[in-house]
C-alpha atoms as a PDB file:
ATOM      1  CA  UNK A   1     -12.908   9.076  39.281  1.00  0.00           C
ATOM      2  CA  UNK A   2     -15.904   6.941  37.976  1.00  0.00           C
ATOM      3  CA  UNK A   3     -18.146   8.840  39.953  1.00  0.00           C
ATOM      4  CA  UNK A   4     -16.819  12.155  37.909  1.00  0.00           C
ATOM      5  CA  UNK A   5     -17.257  10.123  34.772  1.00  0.00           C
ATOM      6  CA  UNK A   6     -20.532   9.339  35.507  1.00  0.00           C
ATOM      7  CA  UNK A   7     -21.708  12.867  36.172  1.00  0.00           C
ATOM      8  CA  UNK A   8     -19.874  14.599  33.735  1.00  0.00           C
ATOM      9  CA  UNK A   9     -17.771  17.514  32.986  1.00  0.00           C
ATOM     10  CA  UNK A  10     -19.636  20.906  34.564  1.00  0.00           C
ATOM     11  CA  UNK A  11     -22.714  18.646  36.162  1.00  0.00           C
ATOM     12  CA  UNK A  12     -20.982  18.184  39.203  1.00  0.00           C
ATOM     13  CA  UNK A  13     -22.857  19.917  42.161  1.00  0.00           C
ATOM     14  CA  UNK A  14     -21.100  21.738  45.170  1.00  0.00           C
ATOM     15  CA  UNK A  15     -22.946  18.932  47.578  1.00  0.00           C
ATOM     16  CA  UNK A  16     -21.487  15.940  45.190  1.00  0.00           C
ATOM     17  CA  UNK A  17     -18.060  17.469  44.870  1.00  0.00           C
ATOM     18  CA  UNK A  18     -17.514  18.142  48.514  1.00  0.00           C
ATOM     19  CA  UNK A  19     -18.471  14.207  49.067  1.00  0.00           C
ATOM     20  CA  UNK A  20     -16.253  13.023  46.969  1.00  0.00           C
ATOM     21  CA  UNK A  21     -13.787  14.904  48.160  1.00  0.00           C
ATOM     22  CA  UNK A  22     -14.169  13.970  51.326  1.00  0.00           C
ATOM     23  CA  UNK A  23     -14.011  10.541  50.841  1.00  0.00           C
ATOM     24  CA  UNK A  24     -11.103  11.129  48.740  1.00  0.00           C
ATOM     25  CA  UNK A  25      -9.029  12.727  51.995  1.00  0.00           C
ATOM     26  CA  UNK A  26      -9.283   9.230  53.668  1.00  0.00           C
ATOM     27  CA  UNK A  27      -6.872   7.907  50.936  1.00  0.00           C
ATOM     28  CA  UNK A  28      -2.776   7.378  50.591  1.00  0.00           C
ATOM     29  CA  UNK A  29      -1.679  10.172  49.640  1.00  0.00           C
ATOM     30  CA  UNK A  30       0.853   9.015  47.072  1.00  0.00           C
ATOM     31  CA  UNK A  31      -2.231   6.854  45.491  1.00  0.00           C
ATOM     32  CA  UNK A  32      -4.176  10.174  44.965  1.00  0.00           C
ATOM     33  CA  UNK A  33      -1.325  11.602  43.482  1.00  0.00           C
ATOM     34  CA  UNK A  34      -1.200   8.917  41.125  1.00  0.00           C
ATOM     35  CA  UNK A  35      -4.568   9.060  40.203  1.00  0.00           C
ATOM     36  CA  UNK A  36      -4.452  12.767  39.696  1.00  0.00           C
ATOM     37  CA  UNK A  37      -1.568  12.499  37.035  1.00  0.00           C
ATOM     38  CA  UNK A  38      -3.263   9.508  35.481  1.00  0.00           C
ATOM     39  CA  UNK A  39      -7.266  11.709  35.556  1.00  0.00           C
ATOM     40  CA  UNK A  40      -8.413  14.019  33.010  1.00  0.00           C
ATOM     41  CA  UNK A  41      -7.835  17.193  33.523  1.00  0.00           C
ATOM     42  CA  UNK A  42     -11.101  18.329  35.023  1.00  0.00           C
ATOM     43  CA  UNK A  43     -11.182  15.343  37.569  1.00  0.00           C
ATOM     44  CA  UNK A  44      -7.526  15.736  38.592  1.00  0.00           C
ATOM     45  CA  UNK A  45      -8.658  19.450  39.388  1.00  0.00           C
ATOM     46  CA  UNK A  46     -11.469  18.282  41.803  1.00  0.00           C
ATOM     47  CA  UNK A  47      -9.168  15.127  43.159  1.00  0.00           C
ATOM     48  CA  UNK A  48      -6.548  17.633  43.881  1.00  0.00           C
ATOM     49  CA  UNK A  49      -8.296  19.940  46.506  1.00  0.00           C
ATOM     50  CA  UNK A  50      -8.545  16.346  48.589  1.00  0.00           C
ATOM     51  CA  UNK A  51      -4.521  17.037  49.205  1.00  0.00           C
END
């Protein structure tokens, strides 16, 4: 999520996004979930395709 932060709403390229979500698939699932709900919108979006 600080990652998304960092690069910023619309400045995230395909390469970057598909990284991140990557490393997101290694995580609990529940934990994900969490951090979706608790994300802004545009980051949950992104987190969400890790699921």
């Amino acid at each position: 999520m600080q990652a998304l932060k960092s690069i910023g709403n619309g400045k995230v390229a395909a390469s970057e996004e598909q990284k991140i979500i990557e490393l997101l698939k290694q995580e609990d699932r529940s934990h994900l979930k969490h951090d979706i709900a608790m994300a802004p919108q545009w980051i949950g979006e992104i987190m969400a395709k890790a699921l």
